[in-house]
PDB file of N, CA and C in Angstrom:
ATOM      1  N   UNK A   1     112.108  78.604  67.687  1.00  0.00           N
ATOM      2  CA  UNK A   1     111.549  79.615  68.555  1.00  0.00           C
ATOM      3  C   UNK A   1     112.695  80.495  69.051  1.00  0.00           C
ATOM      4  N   UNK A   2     112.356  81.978  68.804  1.00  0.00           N
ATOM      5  CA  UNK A   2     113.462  82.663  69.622  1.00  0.00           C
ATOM      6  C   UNK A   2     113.101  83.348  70.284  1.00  0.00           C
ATOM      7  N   UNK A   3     114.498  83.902  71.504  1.00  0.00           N
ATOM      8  CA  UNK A   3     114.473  84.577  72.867  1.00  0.00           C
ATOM      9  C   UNK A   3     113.317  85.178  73.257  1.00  0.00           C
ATOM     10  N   UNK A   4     113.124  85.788  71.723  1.00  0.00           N
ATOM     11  CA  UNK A   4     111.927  87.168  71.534  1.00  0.00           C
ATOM     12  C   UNK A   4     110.347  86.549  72.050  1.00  0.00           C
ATOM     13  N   UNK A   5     110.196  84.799  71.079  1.00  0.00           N
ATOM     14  CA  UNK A   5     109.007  84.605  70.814  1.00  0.00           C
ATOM     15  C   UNK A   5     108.851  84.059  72.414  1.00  0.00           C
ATOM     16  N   UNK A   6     109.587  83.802  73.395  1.00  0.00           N
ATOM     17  CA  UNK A   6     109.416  83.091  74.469  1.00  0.00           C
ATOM     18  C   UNK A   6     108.754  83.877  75.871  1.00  0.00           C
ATOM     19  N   UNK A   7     108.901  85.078  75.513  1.00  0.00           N
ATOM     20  CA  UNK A   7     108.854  86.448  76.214  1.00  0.00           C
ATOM     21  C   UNK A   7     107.747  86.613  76.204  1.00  0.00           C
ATOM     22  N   UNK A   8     106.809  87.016  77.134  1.00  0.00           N
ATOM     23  CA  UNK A   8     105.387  88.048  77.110  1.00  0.00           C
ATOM     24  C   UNK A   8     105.645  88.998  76.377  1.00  0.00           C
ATOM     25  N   UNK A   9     104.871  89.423  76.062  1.00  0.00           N
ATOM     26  CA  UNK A   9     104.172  91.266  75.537  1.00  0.00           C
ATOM     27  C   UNK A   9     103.837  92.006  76.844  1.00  0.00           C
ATOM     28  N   UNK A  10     104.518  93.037  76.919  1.00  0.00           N
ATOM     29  CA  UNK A  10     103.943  93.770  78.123  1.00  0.00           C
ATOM     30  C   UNK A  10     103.838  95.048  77.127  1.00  0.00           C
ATOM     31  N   UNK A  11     102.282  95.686  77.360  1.00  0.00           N
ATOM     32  CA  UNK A  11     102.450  96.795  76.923  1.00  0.00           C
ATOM     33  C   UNK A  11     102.761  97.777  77.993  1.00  0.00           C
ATOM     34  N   UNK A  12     103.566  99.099  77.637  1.00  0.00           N
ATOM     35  CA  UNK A  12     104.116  99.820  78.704  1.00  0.00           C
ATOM     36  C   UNK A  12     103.117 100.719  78.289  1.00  0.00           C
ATOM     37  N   UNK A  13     102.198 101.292  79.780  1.00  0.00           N
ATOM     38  CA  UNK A  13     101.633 102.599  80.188  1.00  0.00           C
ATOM     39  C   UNK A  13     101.762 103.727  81.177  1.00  0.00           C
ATOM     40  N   UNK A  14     101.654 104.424  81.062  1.00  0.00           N
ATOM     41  CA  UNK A  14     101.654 105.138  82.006  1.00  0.00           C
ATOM     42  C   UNK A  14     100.594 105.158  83.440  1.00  0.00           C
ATOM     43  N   UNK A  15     101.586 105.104  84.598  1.00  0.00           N
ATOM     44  CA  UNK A  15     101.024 104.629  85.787  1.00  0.00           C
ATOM     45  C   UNK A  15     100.217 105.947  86.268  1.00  0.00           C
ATOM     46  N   UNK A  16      98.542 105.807  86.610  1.00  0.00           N
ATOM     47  CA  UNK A  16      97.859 106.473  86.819  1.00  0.00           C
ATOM     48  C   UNK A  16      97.900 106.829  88.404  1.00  0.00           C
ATOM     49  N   UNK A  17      97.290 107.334  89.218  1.00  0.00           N
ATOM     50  CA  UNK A  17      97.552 107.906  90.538  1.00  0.00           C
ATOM     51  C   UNK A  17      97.074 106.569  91.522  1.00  0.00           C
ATOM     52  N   UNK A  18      96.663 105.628  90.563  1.00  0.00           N
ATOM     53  CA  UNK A  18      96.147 104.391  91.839  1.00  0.00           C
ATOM     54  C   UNK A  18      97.177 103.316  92.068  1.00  0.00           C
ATOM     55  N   UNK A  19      97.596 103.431  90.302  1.00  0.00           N
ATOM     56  CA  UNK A  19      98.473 101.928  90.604  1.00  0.00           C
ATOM     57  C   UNK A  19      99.700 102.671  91.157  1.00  0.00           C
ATOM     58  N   UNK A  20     100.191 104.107  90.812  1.00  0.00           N
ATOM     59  CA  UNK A  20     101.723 104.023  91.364  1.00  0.00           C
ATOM     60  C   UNK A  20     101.819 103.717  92.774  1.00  0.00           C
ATOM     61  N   UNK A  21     101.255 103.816  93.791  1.00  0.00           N
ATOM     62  CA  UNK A  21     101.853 103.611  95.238  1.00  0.00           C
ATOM     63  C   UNK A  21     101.989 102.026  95.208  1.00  0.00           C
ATOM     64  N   UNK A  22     101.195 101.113  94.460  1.00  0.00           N
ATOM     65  CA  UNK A  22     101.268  99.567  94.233  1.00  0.00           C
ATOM     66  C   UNK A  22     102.899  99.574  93.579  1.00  0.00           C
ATOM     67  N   UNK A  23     103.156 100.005  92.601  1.00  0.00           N
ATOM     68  CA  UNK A  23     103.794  99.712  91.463  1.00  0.00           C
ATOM     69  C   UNK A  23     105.278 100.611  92.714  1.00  0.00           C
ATOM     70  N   UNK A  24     105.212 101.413  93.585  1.00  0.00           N
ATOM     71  CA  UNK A  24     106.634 101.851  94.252  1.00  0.00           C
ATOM     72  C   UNK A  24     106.437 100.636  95.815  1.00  0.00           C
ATOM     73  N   UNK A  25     105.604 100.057  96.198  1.00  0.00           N
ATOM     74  CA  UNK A  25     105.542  99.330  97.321  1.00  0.00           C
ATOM     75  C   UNK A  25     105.910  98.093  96.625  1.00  0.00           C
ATOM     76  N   UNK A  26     105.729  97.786  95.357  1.00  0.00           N
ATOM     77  CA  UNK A  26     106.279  96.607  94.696  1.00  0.00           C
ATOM     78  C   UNK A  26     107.631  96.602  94.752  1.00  0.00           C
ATOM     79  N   UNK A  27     108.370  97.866  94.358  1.00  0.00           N
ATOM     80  CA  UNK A  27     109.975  98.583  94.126  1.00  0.00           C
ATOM     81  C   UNK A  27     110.875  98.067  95.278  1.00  0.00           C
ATOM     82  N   UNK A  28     109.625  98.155  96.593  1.00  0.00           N
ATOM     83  CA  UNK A  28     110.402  98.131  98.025  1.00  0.00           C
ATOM     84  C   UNK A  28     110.493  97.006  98.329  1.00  0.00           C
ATOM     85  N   UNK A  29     109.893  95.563  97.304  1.00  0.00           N
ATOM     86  CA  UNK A  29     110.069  94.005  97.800  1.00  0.00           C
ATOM     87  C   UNK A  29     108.958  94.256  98.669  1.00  0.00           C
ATOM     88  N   UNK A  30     108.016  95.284  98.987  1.00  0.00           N
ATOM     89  CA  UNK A  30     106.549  94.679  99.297  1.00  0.00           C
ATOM     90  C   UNK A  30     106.066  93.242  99.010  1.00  0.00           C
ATOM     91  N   UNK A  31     106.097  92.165  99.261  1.00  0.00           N
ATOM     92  CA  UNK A  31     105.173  90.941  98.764  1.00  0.00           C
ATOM     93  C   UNK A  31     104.043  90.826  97.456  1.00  0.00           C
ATOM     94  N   UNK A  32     104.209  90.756  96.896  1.00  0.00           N
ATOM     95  CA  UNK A  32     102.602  91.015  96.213  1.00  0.00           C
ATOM     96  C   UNK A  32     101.302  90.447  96.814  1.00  0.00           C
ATOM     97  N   UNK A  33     101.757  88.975  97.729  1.00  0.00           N
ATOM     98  CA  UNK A  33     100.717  88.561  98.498  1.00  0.00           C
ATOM     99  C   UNK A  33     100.084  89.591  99.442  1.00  0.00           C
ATOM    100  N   UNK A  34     101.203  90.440 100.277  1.00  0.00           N
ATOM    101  CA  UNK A  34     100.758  90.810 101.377  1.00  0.00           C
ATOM    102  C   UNK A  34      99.741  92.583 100.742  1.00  0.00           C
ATOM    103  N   UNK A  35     100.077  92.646  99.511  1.00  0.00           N
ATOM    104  CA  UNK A  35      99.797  94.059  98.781  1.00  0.00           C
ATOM    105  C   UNK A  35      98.206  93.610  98.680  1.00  0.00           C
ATOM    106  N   UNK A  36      97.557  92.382  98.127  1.00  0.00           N
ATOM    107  CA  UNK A  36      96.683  91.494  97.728  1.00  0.00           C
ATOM    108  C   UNK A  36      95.935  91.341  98.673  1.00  0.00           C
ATOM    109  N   UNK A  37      96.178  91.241 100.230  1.00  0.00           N
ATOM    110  CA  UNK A  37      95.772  91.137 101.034  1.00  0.00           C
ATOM    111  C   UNK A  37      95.403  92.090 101.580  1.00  0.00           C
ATOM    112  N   UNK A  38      95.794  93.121 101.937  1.00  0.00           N
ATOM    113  CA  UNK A  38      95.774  94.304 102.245  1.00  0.00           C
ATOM    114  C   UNK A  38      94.623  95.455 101.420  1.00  0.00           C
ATOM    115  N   UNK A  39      94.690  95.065 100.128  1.00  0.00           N
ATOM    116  CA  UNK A  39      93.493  95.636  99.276  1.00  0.00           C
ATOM    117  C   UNK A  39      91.979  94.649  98.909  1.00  0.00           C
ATOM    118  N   UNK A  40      92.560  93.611  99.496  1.00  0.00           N
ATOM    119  CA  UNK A  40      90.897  92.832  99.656  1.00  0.00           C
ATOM    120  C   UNK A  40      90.839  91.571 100.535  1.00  0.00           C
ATOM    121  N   UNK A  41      90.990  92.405 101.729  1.00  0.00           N
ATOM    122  CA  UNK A  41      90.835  91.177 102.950  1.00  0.00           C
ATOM    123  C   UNK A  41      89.672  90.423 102.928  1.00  0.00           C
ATOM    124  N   UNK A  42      89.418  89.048 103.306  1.00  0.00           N
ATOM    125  CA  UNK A  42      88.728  88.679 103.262  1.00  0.00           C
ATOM    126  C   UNK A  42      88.007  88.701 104.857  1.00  0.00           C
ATOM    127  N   UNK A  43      88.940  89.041 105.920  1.00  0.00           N
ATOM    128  CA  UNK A  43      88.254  88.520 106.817  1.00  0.00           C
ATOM    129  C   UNK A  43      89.148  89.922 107.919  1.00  0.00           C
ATOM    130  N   UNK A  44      88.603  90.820 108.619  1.00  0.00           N
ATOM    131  CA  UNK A  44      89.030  91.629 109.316  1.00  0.00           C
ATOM    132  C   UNK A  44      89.914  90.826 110.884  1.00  0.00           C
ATOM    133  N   UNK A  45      90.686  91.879 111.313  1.00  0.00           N
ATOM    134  CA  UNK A  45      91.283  91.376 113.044  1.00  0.00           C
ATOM    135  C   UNK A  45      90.336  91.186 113.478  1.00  0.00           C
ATOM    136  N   UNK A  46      89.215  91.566 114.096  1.00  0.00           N
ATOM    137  CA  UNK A  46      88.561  91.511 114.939  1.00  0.00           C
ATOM    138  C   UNK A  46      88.200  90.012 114.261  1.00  0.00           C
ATOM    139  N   UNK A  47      87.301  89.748 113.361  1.00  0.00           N
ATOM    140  CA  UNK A  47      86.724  88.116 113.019  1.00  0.00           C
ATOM    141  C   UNK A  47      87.659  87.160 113.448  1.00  0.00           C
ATOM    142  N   UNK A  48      89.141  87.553 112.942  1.00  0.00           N
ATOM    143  CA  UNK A  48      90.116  86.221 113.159  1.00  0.00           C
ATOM    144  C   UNK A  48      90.233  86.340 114.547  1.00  0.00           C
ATOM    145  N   UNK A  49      90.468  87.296 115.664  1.00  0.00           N
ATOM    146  CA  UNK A  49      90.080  87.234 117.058  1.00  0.00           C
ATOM    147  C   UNK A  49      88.959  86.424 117.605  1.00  0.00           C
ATOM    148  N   UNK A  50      88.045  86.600 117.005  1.00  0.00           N
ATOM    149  CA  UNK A  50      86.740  85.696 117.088  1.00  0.00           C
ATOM    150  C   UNK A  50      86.560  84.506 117.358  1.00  0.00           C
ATOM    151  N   UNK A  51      86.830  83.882 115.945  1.00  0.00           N
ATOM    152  CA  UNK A  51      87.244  83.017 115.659  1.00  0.00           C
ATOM    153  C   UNK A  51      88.199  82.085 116.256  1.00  0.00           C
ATOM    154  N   UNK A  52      89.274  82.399 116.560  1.00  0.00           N
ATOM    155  CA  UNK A  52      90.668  81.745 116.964  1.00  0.00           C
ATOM    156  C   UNK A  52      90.908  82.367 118.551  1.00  0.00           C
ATOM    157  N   UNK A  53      90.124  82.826 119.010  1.00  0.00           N
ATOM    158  CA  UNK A  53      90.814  83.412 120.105  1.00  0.00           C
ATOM    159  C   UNK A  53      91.952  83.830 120.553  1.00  0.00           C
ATOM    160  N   UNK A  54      92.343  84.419 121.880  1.00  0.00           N
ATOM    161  CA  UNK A  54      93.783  84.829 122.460  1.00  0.00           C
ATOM    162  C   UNK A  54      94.419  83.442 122.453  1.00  0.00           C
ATOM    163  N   UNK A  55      96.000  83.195 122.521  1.00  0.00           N
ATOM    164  CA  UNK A  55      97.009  82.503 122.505  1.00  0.00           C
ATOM    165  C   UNK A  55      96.678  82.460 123.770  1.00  0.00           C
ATOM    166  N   UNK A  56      97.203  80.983 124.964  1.00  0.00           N
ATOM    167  CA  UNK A  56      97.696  81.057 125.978  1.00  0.00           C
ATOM    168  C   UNK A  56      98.469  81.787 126.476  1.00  0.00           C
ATOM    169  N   UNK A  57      99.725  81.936 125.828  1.00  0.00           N
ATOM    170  CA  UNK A  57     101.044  82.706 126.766  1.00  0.00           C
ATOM    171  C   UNK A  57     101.211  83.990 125.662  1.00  0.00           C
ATOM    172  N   UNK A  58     100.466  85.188 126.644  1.00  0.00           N
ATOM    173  CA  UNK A  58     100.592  86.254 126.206  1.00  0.00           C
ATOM    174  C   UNK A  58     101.744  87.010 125.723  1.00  0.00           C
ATOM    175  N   UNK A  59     102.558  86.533 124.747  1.00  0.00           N
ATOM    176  CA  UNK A  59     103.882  86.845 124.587  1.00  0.00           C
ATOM    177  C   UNK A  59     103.925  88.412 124.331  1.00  0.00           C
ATOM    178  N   UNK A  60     103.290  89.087 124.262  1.00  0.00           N
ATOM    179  CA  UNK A  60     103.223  90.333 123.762  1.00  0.00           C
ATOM    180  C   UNK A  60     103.649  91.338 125.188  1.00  0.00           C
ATOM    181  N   UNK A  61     102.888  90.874 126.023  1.00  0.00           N
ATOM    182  CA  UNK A  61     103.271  91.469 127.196  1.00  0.00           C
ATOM    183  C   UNK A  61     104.619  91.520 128.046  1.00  0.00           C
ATOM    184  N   UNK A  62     105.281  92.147 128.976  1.00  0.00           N
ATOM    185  CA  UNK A  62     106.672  92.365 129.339  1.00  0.00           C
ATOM    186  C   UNK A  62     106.111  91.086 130.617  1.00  0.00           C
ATOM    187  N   UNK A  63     107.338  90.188 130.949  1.00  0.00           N
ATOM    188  CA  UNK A  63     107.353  89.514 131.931  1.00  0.00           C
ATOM    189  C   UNK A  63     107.205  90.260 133.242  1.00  0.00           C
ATOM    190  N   UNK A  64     107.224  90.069 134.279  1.00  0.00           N
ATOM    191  CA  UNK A  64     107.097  90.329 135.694  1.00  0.00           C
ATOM    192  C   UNK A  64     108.381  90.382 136.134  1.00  0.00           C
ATOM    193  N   UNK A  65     108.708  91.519 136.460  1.00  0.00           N
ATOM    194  CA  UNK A  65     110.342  91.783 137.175  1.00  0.00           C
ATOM    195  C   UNK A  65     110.987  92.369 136.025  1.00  0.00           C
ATOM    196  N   UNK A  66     110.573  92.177 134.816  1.00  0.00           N
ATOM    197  CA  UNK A  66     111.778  91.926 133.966  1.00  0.00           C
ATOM    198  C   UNK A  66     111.994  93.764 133.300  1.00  0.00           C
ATOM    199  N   UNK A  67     113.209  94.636 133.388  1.00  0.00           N
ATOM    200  CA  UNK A  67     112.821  95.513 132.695  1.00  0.00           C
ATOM    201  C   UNK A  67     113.142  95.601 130.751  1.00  0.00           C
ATOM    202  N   UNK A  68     112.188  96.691 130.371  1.00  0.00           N
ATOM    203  CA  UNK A  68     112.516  96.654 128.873  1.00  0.00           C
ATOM    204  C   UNK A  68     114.098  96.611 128.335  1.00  0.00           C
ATOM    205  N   UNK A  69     114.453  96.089 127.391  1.00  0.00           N
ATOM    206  CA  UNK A  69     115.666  95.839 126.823  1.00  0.00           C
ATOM    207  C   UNK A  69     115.610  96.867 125.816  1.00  0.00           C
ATOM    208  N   UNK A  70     115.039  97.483 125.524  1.00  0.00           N
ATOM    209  CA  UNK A  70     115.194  98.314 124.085  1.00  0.00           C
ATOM    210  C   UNK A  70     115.159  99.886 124.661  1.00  0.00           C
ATOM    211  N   UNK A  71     114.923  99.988 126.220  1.00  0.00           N
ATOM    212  CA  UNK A  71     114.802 101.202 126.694  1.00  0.00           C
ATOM    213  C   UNK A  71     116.863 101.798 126.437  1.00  0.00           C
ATOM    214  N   UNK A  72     116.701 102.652 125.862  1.00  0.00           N
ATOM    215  CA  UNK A  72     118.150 103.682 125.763  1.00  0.00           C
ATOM    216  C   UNK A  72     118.731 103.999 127.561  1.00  0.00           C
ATOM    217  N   UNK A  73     119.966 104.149 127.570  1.00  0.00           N
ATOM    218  CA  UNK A  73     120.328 103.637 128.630  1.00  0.00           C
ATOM    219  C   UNK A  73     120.223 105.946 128.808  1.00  0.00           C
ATOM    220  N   UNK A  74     120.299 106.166 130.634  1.00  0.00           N
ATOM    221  CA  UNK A  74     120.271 107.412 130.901  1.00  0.00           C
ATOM    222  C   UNK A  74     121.218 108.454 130.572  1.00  0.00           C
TER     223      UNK A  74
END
C-alpha cells in the first residue's frame, strides 16, 4: 500500500456563496463543533434557561462597592 492509496480523495470545487463564510470561519480555528451548533441548534437560550434555571451566585454582575477594572483610567 502506498502514501497515495492511504489518503482520501477529496474532490476540489469551487466554494459557492454558502459554504465560503463556513470554509473562512473554519480558516480562523472556528471549532467545527461550535460552527455545527450554531447552524442547527437543537435547543434555543431561552429553553436551556428553562430548563436549568439561574446559577446561585450571579457572577455576571459587578460586586457591591467594587469599581470596574477594565474602566480606562481619566
Amino acid at each position: 500500500m502506498s502514501e497515495d492509496d492511504a489518503q482520501p480523495s477529496v474532490q476540489a470545487t469551487d466554494a459557492d456563496d454558502t459554504t465560503q463564510p463556513v470554509k473562512d470561519l473554519l480558516a480562523e480555528h472556528v471549532p467545527l463543533a461550535l460552527l455545527v451548533d450554531l447552524v442547527a441548534p437543537e435547543s434555543t437560550s431561552a429553553e436551556i434557561l428553562e430548563s436549568e434555571g439561574l446559577p446561585e451566585v450571579a457572577w455576571w454582575e459587578p460586586e457591591e462597592g467594587s469599581a470596574p477594572t477594565d474602566d480606562p483610567e481619566p
